[in-house]
C-alpha atoms as a PDB file:
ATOM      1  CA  UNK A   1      38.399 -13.865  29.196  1.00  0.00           C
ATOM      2  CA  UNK A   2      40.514 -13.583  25.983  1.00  0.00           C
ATOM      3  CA  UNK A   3      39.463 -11.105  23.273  1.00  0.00           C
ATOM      4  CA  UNK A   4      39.351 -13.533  20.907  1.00  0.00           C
ATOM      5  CA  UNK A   5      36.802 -15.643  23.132  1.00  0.00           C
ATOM      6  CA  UNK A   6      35.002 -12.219  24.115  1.00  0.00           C
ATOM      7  CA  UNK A   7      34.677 -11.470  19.820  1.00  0.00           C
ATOM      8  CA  UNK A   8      33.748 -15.403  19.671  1.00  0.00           C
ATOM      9  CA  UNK A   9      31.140 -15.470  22.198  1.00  0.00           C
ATOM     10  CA  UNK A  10      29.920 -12.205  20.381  1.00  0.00           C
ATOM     11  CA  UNK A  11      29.171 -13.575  17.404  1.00  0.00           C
ATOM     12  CA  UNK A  12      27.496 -16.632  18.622  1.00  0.00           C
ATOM     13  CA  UNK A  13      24.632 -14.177  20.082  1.00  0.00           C
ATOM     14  CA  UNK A  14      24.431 -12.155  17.345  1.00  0.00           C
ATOM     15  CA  UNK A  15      23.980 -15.213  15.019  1.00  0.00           C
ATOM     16  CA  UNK A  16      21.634 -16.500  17.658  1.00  0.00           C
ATOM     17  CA  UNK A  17      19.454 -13.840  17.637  1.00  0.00           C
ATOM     18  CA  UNK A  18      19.664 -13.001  13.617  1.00  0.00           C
ATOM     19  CA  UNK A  19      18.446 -16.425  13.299  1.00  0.00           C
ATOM     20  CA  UNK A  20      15.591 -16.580  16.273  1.00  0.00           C
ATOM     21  CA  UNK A  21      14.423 -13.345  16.822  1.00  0.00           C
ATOM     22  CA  UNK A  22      14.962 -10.890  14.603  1.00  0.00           C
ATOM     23  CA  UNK A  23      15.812 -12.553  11.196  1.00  0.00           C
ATOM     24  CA  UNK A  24      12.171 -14.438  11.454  1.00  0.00           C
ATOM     25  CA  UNK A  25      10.224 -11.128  11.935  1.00  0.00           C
ATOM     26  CA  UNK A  26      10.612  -9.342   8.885  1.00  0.00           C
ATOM     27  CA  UNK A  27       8.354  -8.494   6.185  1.00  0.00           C
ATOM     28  CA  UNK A  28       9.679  -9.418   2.708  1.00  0.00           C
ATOM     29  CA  UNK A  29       9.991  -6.512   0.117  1.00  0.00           C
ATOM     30  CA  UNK A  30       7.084  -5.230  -1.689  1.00  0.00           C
ATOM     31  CA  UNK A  31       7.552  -3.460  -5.000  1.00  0.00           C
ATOM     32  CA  UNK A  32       4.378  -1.645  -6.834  1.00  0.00           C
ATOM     33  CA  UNK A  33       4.313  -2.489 -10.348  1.00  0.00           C
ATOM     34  CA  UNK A  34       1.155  -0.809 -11.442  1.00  0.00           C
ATOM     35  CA  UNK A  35      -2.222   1.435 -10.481  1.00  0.00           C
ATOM     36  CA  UNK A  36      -5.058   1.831 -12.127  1.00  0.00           C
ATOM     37  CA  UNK A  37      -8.447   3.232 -11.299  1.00  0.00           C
ATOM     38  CA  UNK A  38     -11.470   0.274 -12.236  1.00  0.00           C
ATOM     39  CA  UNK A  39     -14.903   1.703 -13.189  1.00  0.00           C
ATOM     40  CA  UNK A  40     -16.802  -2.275 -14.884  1.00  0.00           C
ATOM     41  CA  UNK A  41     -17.038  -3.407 -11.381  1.00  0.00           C
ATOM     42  CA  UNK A  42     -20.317  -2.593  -9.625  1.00  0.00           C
ATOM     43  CA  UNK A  43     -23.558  -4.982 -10.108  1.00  0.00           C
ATOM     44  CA  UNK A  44     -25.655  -2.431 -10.122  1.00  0.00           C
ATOM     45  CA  UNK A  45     -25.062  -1.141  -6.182  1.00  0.00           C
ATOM     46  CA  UNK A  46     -22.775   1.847  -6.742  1.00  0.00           C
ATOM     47  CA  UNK A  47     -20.478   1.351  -3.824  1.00  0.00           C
ATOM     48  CA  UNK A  48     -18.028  -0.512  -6.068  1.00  0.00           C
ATOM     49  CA  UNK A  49     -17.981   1.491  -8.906  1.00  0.00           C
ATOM     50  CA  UNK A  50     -14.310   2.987  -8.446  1.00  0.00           C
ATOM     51  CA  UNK A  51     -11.624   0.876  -7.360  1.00  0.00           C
ATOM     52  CA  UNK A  52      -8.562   1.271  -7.044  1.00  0.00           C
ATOM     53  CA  UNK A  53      -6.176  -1.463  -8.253  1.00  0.00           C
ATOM     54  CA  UNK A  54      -3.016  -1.752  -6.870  1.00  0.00           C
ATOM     55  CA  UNK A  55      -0.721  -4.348  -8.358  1.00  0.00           C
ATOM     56  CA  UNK A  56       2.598  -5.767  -7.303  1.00  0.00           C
ATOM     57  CA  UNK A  57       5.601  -7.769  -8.824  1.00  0.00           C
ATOM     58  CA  UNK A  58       4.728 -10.097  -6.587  1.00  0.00           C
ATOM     59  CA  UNK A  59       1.539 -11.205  -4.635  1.00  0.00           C
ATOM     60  CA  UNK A  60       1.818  -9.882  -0.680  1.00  0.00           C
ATOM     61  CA  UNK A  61       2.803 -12.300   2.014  1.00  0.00           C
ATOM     62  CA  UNK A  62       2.458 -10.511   4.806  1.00  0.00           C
ATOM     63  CA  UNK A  63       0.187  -7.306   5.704  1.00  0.00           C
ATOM     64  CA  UNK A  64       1.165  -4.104   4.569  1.00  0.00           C
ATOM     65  CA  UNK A  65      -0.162  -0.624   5.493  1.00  0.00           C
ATOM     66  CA  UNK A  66      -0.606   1.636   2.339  1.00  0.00           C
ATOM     67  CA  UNK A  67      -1.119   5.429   1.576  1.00  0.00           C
ATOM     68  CA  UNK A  68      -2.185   7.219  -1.495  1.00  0.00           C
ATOM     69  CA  UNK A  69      -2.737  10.261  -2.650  1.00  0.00           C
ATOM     70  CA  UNK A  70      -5.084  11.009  -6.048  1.00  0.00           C
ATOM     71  CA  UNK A  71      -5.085  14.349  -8.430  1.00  0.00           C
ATOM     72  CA  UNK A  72      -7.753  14.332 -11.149  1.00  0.00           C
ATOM     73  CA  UNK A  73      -6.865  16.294 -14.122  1.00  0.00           C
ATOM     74  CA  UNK A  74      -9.192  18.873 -12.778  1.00  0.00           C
ATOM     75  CA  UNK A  75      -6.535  19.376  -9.600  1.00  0.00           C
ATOM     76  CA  UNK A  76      -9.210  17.200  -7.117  1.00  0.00           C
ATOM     77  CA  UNK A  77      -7.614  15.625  -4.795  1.00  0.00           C
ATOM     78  CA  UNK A  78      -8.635  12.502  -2.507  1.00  0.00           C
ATOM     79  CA  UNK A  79      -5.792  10.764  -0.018  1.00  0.00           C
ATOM     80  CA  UNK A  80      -6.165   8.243   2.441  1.00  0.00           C
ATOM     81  CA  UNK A  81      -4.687   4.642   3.651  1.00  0.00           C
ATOM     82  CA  UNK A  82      -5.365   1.471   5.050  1.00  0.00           C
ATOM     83  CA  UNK A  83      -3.755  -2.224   5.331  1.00  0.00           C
ATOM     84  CA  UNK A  84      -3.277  -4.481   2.862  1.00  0.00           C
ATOM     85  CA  UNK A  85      -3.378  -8.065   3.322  1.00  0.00           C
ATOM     86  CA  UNK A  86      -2.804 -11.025   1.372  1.00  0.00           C
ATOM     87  CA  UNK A  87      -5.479 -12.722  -0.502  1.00  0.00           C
ATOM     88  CA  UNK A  88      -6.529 -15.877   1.347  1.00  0.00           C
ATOM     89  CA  UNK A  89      -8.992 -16.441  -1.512  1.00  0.00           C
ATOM     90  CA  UNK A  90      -6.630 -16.056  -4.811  1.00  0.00           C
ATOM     91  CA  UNK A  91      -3.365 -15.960  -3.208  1.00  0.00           C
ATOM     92  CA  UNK A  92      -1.394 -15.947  -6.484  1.00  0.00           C
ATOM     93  CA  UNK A  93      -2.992 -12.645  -7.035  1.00  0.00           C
ATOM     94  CA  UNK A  94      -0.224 -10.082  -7.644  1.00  0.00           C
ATOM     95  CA  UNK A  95      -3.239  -7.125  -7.779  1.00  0.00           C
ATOM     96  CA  UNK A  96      -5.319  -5.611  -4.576  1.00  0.00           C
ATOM     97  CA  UNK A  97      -8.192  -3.973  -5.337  1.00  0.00           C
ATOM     98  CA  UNK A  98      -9.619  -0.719  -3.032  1.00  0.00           C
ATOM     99  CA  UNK A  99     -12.432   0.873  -2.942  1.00  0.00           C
ATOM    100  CA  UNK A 100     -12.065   4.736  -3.565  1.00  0.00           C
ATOM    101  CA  UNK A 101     -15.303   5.381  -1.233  1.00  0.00           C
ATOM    102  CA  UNK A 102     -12.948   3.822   1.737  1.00  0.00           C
ATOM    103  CA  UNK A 103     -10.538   6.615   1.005  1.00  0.00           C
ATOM    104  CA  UNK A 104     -13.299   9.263   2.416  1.00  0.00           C
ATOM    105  CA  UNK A 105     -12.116  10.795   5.856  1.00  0.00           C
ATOM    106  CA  UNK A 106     -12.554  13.870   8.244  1.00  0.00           C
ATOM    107  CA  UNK A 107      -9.934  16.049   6.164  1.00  0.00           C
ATOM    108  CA  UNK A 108     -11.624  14.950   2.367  1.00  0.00           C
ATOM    109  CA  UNK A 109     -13.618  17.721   0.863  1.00  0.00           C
ATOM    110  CA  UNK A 110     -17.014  18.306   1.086  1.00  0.00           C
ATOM    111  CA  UNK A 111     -19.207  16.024  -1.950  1.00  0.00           C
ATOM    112  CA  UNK A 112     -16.440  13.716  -1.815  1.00  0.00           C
ATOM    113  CA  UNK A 113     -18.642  11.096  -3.216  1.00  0.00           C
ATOM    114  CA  UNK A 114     -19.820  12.762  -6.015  1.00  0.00           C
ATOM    115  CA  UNK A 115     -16.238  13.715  -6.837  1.00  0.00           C
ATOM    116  CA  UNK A 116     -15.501  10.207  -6.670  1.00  0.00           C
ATOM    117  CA  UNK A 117     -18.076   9.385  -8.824  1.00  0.00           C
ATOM    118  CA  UNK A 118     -17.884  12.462 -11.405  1.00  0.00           C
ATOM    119  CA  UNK A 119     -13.765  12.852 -11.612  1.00  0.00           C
ATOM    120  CA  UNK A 120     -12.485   9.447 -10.240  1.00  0.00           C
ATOM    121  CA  UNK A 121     -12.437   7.751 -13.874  1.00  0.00           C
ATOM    122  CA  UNK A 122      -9.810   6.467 -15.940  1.00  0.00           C
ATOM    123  CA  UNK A 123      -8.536   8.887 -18.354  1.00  0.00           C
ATOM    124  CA  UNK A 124      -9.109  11.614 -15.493  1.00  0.00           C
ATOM    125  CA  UNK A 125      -6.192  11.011 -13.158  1.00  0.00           C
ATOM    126  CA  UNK A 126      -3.057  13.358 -13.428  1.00  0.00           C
ATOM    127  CA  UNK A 127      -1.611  11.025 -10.525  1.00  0.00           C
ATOM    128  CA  UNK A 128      -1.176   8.524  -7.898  1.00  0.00           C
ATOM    129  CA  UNK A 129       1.350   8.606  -5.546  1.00  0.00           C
ATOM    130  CA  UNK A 130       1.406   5.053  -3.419  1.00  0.00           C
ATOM    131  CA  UNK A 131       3.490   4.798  -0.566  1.00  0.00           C
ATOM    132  CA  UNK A 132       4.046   1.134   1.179  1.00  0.00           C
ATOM    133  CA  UNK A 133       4.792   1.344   4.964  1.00  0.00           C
ATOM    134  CA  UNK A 134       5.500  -2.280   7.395  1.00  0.00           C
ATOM    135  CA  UNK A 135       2.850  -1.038   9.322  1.00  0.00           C
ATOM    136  CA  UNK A 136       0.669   2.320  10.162  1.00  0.00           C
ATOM    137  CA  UNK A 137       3.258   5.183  10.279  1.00  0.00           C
ATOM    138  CA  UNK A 138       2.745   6.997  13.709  1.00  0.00           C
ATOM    139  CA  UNK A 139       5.273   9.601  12.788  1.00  0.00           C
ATOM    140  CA  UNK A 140       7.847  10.295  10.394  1.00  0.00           C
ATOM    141  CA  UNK A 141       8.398   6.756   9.004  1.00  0.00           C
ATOM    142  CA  UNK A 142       9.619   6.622   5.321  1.00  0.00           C
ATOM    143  CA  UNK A 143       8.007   4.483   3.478  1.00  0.00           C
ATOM    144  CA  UNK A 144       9.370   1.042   2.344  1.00  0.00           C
ATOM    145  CA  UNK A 145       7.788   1.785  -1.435  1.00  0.00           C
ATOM    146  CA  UNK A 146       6.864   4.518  -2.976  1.00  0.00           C
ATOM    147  CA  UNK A 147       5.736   5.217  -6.563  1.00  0.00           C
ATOM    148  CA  UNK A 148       4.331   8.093  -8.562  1.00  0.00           C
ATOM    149  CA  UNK A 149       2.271   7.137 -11.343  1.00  0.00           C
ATOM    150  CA  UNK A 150       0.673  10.021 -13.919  1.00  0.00           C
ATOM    151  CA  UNK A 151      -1.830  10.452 -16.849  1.00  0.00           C
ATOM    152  CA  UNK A 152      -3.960   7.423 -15.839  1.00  0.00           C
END
């Protein structure tokens, strides 16, 4: 075979498989436009009375997997992640919002609830660093989004 029919025949298959497999399995971009924490929520329950919103430039497509770390002003710190999915009820949503209380894990501190509750406001938060990941990093993965927001 010629090398001009070898380089031929190469780019058939990589056009074939940019347009079957792996062009079709990709997540578009995500960019984070804005956090803030919500407080006017809750009905009266307490579970929802710090959210965390998380909006976008625009609303998610596909599922996401997010981390985020929080630092009060008093140098409290909560972290924790989970996935994101589009809205099926208001799709042309561009904001998620998360419950803080979700955020709670084996390596939180100790009263993590009542830290939520007593230092989790707006008006309290030095910053939020969001990080947007494909899927759930199981190592090293860098993240496809990241954002550091302060004085909240």
């Amino acid at each position: 075979m010629s090398d001009r029919r070898i380089r031929n025949l190469g780019l058939i298959i990589l056009t074939l498989l940019m347009s079957v497999g792996l062009g079709g399995c990709s997540k578009p971009p995500v960019e984070v436009t804005s956090v803030q924490i919500v407080d006017n929520l809750d009905k009266g329950s307490g579970n929802f009375d710090r959210m965390l919103q998380i909006c976008f430039k625009k609303p998610l497509t596909a599922d996401y997997y997010h981390h985020v770390k929080i630092i009060t002003n008093q140098s409290y710190m909560l972290e924790g992640g989970n996935m994101l999915r589009p809205r099926a009820s208001d799709p042309d949503n561009k904001c998620q919002l998360r419950n803080l209380y979700n955020y709670i894990n084996k390596d939180s501190p100790v009263g993590a609830r009542q830290m939520i509750k007593d230092f989790m406001v707006p008006g309290n938060i030095n910053q939020v660093l969001i990080q947007i990941y494909l899927d759930e990093p199981e190592g090293k993965e860098l993240p496809i989004e990241e954002k550091l927001f302060r004085n909240l």
